[in-house]
Every structure is written in structure tokens, then in C-alpha cells.
N, C-alpha and C. Protein backbone atom coordinates (compact mmCIF):
# COMPACT_ATOMS: atom_id res chain seq x y z
N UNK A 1 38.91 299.77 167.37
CA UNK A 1 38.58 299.97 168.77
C UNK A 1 39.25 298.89 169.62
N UNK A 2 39.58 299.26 170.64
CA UNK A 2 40.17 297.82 172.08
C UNK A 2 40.17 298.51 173.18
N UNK A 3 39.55 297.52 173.95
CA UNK A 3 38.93 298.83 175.64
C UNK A 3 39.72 297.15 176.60
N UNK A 4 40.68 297.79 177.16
CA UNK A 4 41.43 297.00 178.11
C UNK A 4 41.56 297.94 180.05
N UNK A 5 41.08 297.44 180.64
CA UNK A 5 41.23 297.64 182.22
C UNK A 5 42.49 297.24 183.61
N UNK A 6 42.63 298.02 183.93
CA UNK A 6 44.23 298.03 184.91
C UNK A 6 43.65 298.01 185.99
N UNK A 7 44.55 296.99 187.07
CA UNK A 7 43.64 297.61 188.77
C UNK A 7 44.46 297.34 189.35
N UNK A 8 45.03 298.32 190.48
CA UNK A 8 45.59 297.59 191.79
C UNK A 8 44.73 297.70 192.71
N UNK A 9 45.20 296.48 193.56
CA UNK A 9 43.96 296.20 194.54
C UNK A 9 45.04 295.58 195.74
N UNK A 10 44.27 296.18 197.11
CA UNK A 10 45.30 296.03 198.39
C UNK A 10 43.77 295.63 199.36
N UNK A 11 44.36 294.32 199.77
CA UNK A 11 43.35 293.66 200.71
C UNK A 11 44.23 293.00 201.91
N UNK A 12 43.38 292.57 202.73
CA UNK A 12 43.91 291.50 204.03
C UNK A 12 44.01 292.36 205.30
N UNK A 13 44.33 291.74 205.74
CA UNK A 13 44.72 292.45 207.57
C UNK A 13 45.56 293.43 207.06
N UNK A 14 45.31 294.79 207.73
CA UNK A 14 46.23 296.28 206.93
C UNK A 14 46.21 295.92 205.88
N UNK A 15 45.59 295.72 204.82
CA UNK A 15 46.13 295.81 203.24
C UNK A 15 47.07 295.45 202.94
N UNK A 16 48.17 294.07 203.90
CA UNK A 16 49.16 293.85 203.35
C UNK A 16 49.29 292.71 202.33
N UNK A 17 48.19 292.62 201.34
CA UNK A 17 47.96 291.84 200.79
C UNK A 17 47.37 292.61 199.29
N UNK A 18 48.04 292.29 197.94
CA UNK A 18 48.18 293.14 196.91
C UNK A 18 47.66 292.51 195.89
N UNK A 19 46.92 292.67 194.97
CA UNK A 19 46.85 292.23 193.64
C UNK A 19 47.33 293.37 192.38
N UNK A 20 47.60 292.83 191.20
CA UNK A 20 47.31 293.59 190.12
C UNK A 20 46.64 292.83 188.73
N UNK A 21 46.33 293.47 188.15
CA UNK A 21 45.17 292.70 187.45
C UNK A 21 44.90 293.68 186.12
N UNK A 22 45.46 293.17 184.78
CA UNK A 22 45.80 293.70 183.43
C UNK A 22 45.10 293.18 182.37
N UNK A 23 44.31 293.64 181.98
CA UNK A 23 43.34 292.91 180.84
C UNK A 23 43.01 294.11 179.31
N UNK A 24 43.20 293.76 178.24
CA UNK A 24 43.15 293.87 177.12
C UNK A 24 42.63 293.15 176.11
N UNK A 25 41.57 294.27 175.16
CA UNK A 25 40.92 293.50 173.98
C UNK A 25 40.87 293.93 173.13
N UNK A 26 41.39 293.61 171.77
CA UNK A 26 41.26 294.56 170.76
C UNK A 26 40.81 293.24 169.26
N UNK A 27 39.73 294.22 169.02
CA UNK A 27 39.45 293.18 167.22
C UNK A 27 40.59 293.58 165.86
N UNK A 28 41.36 293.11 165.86
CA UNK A 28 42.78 293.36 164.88
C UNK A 28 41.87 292.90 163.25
N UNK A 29 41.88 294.35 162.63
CA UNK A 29 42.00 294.14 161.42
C UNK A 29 42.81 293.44 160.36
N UNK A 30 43.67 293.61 161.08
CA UNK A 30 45.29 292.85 160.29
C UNK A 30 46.14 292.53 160.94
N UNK A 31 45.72 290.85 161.69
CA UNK A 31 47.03 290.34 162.74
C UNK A 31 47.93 290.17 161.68
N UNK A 32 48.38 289.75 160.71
CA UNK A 32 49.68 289.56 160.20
C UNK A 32 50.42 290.49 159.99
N UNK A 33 49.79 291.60 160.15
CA UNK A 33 51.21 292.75 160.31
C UNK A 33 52.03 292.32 160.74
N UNK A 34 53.38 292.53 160.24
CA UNK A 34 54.79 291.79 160.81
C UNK A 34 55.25 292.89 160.43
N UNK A 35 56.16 293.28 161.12
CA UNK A 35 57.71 294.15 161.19
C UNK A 35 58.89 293.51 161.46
N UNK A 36 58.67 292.27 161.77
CA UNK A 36 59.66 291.39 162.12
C UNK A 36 60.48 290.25 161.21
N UNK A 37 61.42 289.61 161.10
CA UNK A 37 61.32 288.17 160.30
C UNK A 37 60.77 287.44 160.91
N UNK A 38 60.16 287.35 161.69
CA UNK A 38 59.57 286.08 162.05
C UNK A 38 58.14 285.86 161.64
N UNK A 39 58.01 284.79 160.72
CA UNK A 39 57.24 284.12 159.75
C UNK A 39 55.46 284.39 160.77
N UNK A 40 54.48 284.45 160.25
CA UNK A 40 52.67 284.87 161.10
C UNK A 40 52.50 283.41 160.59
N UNK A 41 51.61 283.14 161.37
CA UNK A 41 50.28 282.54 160.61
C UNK A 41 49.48 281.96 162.00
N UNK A 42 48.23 281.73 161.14
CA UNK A 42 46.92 281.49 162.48
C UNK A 42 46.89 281.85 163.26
N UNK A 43 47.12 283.79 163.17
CA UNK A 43 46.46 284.69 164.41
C UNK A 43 45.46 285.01 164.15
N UNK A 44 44.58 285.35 165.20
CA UNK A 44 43.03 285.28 165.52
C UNK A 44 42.89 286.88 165.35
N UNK A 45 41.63 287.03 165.00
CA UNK A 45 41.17 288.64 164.92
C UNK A 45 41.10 289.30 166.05
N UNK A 46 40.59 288.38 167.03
CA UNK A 46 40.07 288.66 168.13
C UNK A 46 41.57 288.21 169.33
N UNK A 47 41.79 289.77 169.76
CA UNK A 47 43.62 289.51 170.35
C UNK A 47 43.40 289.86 171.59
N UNK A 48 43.94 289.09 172.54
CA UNK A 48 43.37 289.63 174.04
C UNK A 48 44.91 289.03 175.13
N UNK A 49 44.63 289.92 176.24
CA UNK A 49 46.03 289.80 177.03
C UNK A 49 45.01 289.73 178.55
N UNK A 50 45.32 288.50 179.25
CA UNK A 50 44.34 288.64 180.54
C UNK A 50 45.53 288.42 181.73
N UNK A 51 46.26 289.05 182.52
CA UNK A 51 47.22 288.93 183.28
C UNK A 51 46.97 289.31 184.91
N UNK A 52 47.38 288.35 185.62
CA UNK A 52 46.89 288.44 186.93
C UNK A 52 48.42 288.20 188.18
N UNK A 53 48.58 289.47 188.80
CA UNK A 53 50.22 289.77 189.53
C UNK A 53 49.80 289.37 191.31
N UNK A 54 49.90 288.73 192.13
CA UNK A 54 48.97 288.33 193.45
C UNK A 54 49.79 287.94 194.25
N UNK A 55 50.13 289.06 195.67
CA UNK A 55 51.16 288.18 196.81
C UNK A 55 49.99 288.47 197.98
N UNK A 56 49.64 287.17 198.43
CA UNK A 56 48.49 287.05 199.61
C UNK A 56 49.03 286.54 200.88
N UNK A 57 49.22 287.67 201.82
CA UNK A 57 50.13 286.96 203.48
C UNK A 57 48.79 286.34 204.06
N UNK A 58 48.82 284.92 204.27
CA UNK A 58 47.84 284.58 204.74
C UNK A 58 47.86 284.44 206.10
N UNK A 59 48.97 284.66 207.08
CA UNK A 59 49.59 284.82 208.32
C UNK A 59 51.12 285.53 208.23
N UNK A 60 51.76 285.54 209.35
CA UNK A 60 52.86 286.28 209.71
C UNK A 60 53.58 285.72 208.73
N UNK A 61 53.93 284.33 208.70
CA UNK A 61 54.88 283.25 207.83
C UNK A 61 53.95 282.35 206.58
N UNK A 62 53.30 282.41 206.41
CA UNK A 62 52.59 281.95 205.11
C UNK A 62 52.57 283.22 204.46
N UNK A 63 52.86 282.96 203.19
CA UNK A 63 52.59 283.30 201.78
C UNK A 63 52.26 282.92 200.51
N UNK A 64 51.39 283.68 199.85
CA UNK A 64 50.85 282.78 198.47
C UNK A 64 51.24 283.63 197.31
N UNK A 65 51.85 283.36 196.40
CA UNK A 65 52.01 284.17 194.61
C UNK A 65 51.12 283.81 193.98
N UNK A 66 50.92 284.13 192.80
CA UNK A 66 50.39 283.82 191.84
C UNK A 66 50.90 285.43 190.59
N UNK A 67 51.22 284.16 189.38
CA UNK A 67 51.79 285.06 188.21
C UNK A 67 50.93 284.26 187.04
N UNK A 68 49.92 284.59 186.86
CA UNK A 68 49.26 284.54 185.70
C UNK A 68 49.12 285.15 184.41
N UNK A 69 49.22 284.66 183.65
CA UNK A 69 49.06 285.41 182.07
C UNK A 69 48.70 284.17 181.14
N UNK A 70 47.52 284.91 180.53
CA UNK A 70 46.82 284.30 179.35
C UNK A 70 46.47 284.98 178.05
N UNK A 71 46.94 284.53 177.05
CA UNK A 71 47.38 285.07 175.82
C UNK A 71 46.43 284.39 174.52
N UNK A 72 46.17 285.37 173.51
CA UNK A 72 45.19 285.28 172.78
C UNK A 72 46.03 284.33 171.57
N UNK A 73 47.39 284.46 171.67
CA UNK A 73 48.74 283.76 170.57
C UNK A 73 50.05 284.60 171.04
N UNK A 74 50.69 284.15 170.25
CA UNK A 74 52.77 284.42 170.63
C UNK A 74 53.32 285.67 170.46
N UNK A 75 51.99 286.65 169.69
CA UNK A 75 52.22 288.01 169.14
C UNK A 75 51.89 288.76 170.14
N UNK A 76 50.96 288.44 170.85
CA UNK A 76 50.16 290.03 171.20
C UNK A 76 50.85 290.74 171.58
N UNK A 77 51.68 290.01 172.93
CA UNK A 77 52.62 290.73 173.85
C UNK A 77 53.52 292.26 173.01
N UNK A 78 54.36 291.16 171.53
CA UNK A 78 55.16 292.24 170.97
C UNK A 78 54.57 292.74 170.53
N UNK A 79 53.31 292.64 169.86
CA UNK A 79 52.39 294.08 169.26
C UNK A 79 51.99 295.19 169.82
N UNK A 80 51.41 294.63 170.70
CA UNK A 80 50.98 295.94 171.49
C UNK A 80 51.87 296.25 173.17
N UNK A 81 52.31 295.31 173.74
CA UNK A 81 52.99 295.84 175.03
C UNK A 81 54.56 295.30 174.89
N UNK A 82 54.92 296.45 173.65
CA UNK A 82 56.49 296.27 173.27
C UNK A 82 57.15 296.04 174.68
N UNK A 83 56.82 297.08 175.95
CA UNK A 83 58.37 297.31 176.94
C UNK A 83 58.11 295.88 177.48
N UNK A 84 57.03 295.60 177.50
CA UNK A 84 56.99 294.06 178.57
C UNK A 84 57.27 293.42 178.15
N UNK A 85 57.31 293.09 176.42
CA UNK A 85 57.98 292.14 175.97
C UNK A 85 59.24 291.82 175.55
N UNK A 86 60.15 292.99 175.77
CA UNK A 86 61.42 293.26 175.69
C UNK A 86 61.87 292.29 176.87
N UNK A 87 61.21 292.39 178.08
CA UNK A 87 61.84 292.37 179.50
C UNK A 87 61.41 290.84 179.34
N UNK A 88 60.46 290.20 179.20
CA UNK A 88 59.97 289.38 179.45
C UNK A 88 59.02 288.56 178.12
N UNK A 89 59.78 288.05 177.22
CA UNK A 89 59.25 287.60 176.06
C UNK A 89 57.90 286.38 175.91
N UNK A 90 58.40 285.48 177.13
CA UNK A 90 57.31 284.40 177.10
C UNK A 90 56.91 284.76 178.98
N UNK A 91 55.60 285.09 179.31
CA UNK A 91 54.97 285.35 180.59
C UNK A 91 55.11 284.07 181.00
N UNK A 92 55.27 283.74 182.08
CA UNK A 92 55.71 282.06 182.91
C UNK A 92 54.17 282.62 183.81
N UNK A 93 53.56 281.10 184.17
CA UNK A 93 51.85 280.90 184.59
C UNK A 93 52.61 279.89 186.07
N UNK A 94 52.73 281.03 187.34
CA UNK A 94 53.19 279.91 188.52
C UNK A 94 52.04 280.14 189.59
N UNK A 95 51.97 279.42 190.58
CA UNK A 95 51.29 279.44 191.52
C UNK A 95 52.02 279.19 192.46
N UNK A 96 52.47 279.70 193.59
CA UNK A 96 53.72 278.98 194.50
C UNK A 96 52.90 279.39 196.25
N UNK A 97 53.21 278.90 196.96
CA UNK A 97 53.10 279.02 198.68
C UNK A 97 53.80 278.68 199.56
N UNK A 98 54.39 279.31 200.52
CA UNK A 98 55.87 279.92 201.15
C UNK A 98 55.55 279.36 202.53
N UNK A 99 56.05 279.03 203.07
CA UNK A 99 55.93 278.61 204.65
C UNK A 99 57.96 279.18 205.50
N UNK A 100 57.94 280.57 205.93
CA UNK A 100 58.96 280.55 206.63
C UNK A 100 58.88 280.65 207.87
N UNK A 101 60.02 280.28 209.07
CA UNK A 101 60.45 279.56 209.70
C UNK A 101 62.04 280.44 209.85
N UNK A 102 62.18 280.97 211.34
CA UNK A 102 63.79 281.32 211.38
C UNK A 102 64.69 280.07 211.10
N UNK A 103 64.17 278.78 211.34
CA UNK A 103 65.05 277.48 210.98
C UNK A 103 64.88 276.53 209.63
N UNK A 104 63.52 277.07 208.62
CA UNK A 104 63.53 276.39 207.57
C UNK A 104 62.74 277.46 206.35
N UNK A 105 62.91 277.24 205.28
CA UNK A 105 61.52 277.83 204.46
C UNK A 105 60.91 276.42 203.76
N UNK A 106 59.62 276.27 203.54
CA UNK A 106 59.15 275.25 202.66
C UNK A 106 58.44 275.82 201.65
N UNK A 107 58.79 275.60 200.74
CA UNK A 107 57.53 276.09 199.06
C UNK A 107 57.05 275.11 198.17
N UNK A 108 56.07 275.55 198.16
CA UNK A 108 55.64 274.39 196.98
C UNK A 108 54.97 275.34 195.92
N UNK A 109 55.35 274.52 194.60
CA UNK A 109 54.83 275.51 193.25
C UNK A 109 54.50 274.46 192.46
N UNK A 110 53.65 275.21 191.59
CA UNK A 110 52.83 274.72 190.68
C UNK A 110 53.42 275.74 189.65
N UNK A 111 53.54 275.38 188.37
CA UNK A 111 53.96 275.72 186.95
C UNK A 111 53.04 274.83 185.75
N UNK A 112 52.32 275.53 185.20
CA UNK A 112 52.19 275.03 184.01
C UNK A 112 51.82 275.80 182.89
N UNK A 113 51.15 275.12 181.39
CA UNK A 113 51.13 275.85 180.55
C UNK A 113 49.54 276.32 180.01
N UNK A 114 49.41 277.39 180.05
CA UNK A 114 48.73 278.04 180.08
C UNK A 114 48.49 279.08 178.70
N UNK A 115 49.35 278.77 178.18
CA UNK A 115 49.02 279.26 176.81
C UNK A 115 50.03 277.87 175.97
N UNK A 116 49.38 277.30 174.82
CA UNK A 116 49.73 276.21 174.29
C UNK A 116 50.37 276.48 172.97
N UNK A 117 51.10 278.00 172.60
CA UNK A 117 51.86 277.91 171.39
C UNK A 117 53.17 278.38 172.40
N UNK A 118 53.57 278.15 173.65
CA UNK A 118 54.98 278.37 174.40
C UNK A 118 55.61 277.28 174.49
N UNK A 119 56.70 276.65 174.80
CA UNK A 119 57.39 275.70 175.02
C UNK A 119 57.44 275.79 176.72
N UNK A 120 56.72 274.97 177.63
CA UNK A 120 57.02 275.23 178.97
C UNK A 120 57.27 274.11 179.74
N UNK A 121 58.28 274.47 180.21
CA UNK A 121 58.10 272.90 181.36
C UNK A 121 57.58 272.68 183.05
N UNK A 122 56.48 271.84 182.79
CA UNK A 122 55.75 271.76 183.79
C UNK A 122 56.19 271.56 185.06
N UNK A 123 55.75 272.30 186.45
CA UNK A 123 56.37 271.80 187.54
C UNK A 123 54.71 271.35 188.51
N UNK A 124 54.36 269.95 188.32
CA UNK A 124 53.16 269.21 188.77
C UNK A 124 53.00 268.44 189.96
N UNK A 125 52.96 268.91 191.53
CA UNK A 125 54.15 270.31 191.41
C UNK A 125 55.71 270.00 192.02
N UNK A 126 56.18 271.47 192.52
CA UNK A 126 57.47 270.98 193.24
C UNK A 126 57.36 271.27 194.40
N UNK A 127 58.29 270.42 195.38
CA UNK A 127 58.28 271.09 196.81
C UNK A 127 59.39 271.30 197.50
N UNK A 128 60.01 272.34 197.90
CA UNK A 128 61.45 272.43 198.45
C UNK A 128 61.35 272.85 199.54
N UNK A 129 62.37 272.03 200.34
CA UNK A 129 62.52 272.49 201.71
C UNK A 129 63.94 272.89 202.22
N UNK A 130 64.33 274.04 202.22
CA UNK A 130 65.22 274.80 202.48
C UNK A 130 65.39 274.55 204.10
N UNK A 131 66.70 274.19 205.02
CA UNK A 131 67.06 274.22 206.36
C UNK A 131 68.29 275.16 206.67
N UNK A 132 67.95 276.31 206.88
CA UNK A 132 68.83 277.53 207.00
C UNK A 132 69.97 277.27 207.65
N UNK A 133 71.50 277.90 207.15
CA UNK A 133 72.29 277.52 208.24
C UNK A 133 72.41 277.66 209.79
N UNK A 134 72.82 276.84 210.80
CA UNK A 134 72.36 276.61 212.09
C UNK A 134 73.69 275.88 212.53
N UNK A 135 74.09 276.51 214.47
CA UNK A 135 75.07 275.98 214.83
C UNK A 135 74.51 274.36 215.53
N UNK A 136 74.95 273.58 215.42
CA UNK A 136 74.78 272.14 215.35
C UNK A 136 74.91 272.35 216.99
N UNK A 137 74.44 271.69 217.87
CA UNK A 137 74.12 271.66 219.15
C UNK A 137 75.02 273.13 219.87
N UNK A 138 74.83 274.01 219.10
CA UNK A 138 75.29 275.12 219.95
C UNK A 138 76.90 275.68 219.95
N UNK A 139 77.33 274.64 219.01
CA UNK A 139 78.81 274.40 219.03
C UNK A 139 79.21 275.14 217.81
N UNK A 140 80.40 275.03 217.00
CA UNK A 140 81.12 275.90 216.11
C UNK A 140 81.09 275.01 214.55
N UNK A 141 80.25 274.42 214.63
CA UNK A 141 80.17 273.87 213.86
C UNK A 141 78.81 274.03 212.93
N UNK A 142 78.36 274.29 211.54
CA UNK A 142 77.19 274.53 211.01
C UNK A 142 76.70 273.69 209.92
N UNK A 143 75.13 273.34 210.35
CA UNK A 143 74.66 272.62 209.29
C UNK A 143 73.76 273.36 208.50
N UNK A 144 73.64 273.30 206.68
CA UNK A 144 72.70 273.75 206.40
C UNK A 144 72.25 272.74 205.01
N UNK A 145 71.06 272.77 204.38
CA UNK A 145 70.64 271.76 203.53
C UNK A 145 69.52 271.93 202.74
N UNK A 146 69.08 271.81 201.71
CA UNK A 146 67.96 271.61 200.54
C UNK A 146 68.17 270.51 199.90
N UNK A 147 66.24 269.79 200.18
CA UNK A 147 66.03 269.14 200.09
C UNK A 147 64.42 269.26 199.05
N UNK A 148 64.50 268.94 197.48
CA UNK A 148 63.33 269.01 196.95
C UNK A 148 62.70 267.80 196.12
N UNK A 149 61.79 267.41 195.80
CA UNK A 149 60.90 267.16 194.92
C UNK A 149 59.89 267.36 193.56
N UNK A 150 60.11 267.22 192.88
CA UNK A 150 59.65 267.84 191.51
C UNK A 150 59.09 266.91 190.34
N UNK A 151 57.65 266.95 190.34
CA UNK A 151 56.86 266.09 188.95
C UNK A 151 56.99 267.06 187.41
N UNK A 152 57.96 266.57 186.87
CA UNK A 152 58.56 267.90 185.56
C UNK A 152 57.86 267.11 184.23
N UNK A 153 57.17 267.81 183.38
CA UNK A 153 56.34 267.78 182.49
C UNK A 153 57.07 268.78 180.83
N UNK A 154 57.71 268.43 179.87
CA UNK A 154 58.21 269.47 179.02
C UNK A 154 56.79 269.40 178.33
N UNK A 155 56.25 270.34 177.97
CA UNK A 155 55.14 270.64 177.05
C UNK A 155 55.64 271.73 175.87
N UNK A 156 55.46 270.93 175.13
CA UNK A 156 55.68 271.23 173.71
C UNK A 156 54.42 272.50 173.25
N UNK A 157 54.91 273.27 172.29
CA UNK A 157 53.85 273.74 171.49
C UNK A 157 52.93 273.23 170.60
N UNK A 158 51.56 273.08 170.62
CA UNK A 158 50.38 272.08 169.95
C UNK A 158 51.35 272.69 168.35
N UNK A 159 51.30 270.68 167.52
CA UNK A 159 51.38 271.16 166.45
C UNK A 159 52.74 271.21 165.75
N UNK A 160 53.79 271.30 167.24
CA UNK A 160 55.55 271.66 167.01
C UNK A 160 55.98 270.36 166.75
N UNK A 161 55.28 268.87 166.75
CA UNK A 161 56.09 268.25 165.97
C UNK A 161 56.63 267.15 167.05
N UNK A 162 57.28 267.55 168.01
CA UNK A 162 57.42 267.23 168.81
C UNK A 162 56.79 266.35 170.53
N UNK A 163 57.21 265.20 170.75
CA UNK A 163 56.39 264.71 171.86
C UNK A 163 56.28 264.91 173.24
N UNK A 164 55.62 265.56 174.18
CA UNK A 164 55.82 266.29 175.18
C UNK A 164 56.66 264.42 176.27
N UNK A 165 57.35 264.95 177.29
CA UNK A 165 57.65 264.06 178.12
C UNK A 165 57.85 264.69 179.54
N UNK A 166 58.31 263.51 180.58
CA UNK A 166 58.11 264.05 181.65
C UNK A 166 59.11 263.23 182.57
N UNK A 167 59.49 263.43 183.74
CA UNK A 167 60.14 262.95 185.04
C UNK A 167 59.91 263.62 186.05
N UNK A 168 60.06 262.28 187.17
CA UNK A 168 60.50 262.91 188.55
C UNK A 168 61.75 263.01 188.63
N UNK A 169 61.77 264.01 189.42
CA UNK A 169 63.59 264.03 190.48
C UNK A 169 63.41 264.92 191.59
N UNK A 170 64.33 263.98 192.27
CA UNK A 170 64.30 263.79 193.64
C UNK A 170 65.39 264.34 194.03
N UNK A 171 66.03 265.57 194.64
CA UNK A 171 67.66 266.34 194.73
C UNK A 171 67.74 266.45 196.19
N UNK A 172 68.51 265.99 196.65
CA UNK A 172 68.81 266.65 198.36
C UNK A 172 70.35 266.80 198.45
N UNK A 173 70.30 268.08 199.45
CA UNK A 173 71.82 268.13 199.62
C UNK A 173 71.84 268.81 200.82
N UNK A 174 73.33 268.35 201.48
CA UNK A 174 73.61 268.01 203.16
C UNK A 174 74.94 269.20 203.24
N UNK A 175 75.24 269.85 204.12
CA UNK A 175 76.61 270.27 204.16
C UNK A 175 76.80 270.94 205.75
N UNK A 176 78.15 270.75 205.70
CA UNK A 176 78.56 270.66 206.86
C UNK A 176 79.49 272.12 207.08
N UNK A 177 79.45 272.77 207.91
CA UNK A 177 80.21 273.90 207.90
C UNK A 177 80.82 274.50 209.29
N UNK A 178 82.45 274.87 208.30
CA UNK A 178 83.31 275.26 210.31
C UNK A 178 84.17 276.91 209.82
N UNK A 179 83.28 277.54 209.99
CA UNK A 179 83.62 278.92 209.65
C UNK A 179 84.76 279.29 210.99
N UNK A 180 85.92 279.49 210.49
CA UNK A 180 87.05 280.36 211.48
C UNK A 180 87.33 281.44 210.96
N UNK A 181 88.15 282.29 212.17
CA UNK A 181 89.29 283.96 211.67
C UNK A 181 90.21 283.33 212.82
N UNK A 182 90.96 284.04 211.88
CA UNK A 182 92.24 284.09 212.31
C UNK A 182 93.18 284.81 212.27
N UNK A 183 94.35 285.46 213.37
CA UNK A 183 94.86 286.58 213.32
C UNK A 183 94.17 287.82 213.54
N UNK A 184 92.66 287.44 213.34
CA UNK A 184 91.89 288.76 213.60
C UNK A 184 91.50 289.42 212.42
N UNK A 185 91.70 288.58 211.05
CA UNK A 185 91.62 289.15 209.71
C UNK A 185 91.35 288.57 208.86
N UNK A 186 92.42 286.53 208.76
CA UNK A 186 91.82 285.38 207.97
C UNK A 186 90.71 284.97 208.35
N UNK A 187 90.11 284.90 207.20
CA UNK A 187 88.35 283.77 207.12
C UNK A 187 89.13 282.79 206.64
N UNK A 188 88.58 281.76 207.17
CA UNK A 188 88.75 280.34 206.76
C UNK A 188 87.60 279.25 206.89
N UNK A 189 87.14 278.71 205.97
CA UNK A 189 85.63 278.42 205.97
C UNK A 189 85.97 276.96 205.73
N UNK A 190 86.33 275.79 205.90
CA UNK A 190 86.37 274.43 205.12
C UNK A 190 84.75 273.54 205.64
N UNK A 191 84.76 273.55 204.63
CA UNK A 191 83.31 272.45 205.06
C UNK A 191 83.24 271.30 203.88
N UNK A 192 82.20 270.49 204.50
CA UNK A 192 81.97 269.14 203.45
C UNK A 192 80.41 269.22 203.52
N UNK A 193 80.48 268.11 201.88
CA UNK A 193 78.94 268.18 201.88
C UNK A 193 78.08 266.99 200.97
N UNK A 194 77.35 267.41 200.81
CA UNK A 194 77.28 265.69 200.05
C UNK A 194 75.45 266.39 199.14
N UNK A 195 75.62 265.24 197.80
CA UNK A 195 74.25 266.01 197.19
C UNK A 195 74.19 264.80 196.32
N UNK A 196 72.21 264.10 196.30
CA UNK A 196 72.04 263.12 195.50
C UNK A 196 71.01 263.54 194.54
N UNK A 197 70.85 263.15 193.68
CA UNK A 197 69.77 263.12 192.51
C UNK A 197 69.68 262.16 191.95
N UNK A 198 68.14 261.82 192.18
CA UNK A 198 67.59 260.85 191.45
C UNK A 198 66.12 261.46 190.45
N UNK A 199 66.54 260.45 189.34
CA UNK A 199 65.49 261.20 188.08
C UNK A 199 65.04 259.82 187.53
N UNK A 200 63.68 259.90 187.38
CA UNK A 200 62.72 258.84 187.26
C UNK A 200 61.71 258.58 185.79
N UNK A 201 61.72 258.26 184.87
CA UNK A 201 60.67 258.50 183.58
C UNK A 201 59.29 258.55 184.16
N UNK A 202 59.00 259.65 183.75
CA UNK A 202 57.19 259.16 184.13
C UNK A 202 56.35 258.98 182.78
């Protein structure tokens, strides 16, 4: 027996605000069934898939994601929801929120691990600020630039042997841009630009 539930769900001002929401349970007589080479061991009887899909407009220009998935071990996915796991072998667990702007976007995300036999690297969190290209006082000349922040965490699989570690880095980049035509037909684009990174042990 395994009794698993599906929902879409549409909320907010007009319903422009969506969830989906995927949950599965089944008591496996025989997790080590393998069809595969790849070696079983210490799967649980009890196999469950809890997945949560979420874009929330919290105004005109705010937005919130969320991509959740929580996993019973490294199998379930290919056992039972072969097509999704074709497309998408390890489910990534983000949380992100959007701030656009005709002159900038800002996001900040959260990444982490959420099931502990994946290899994931943590984003605790990041924040990028995107400055769309723009004519510089009105003139023929264009600036555009990203500028982010990021607390990065590699998390190992419990057990793999291996010691999880971590850094900051710090990336910004500047550029300068002078888009021409010419003849009525050449593009000619030359611009300059400049980009730093700094990466920190934590």
C-alpha cells in the first residue's frame, strides 16, 4: 500500500499567487531492489517524497520562491518518480526573494541541505544586486553592473568521509558601454569594464 496527495493551490490578490504541493508514502517491502549498478544500503522501509513548488507576488515588484523537497534517501526519486528523476536527479532546497525595479533587480537566496545523503553547497545566504543597463546622464554612453555577496558552505554527505568547508566571496563588476551603427547597418559596440573577487575562509 502508499497513499500520496497532489495540490495546486492559487491564492493572493486575483490568485496571482500559486503553490504546488507533492507528497508520497509508501512502506517498501524490499528497498534494495536495485535494477541499477549502483551499490543499496541503509534504505529505510518507510520511503516518503514531501515536495513543496511556491511563487508568492507579495506586491507589483516583490517576489518570493520557494523549491522544496524532502527525501526519505537517494533512491526514492528513481524508484518511484522515474520522469522527474531523469530531468532532475538531485531536487535543490532554495528559498529566494526578488525585489524589481526598471533600474535594478535585488535577490537574496537561501540554499541549503535538506536532505543529508546529497552533496550540496550552501548559499547562507546570497545577495545580488543587478543595475540594468542605463544611458549615463542621458547621453550615448551606458552603464550596467552586478554586484553580489555570498556565505558558501560545501556540505558533504553524513558519513562520505569527507570535511564539509566554507567561504565568503565578495564579486562585483562595473562596465561601461558605447553602442554605435553605422552606415545604417554596422553595430559597433566597444566598451570597458572591470570585475573583482574576493574569497575569504570561513
Amino acid at each position: 500500500m502508499a497513499i500520496g496527495f497532489d495540490s495546486n493551490i492559487e491564492y493572493g490578490k486575483d490568485n496571482n499567487s500559486w503553490a504546488r504541493l507533492k507528497t508520497y508514502y509508501i512502506q517498501d517491502q524490499n528497498p534494495l531492489l536495485n535494477q541499477t549498478a549502483v551499490p543499496r544500503k541503509d534504505v529505510p522501509t518507510g520511503r516518503y517524497r514531501l515536495s513543496l513548488e511556491d511563487r508568492t507576488n507579495f506586491t507589483e515588484n516583490i517576489y518570493g520562491i520557494a523549491n522544496i523537497t524532502k527525501l526519505s534517501d537517494q533512491f526514492v526519486m528513481q524508484d518511484f518518480y522515474q520522469g522527474e528523476f531523469r530531468i532532475d536527479p538531485v531536487p535543490d532546497n532554495v528559498v529566494a526573494l526578488t525585489k524589481t525595479d526598471p533600474f535594478y533587480t535585488l535577490t537574496g537566496i537561501v540554499r541549503f541541505q535538506a536532505n543529508q545523503f546529497f552533496t550540496t553547497t550552501e548559499r547562507l545566504p546570497e545577495v545580488v544586486l543587478d543595475i540594468k543597463r542605463h544611458a549615463l546622464f542621458g547621453g550615448p554612453i551606458f552603464y550596467e553592473s552586478e554586484t553580489g555577496f555570498a556565505n558558501l558552505r560545501l556540505q558533504f554527505p553524513q558519513g562520505a568521509g569527507f570535511e564539509n568547508y566554507g567561504t565568503d566571496r565578495f564579486d562585483t563588476f562595473h562596465q561601461l558601454v558605447y553602442p554605435n551603427t553605422y552606415f545604417g547597418w554596422l553595430s559597433i559596440v566597444p566598451r570597458v569594464g572591470f570585475r573583482a573577487t574576493r574569497v575569504d575562509a570561513a
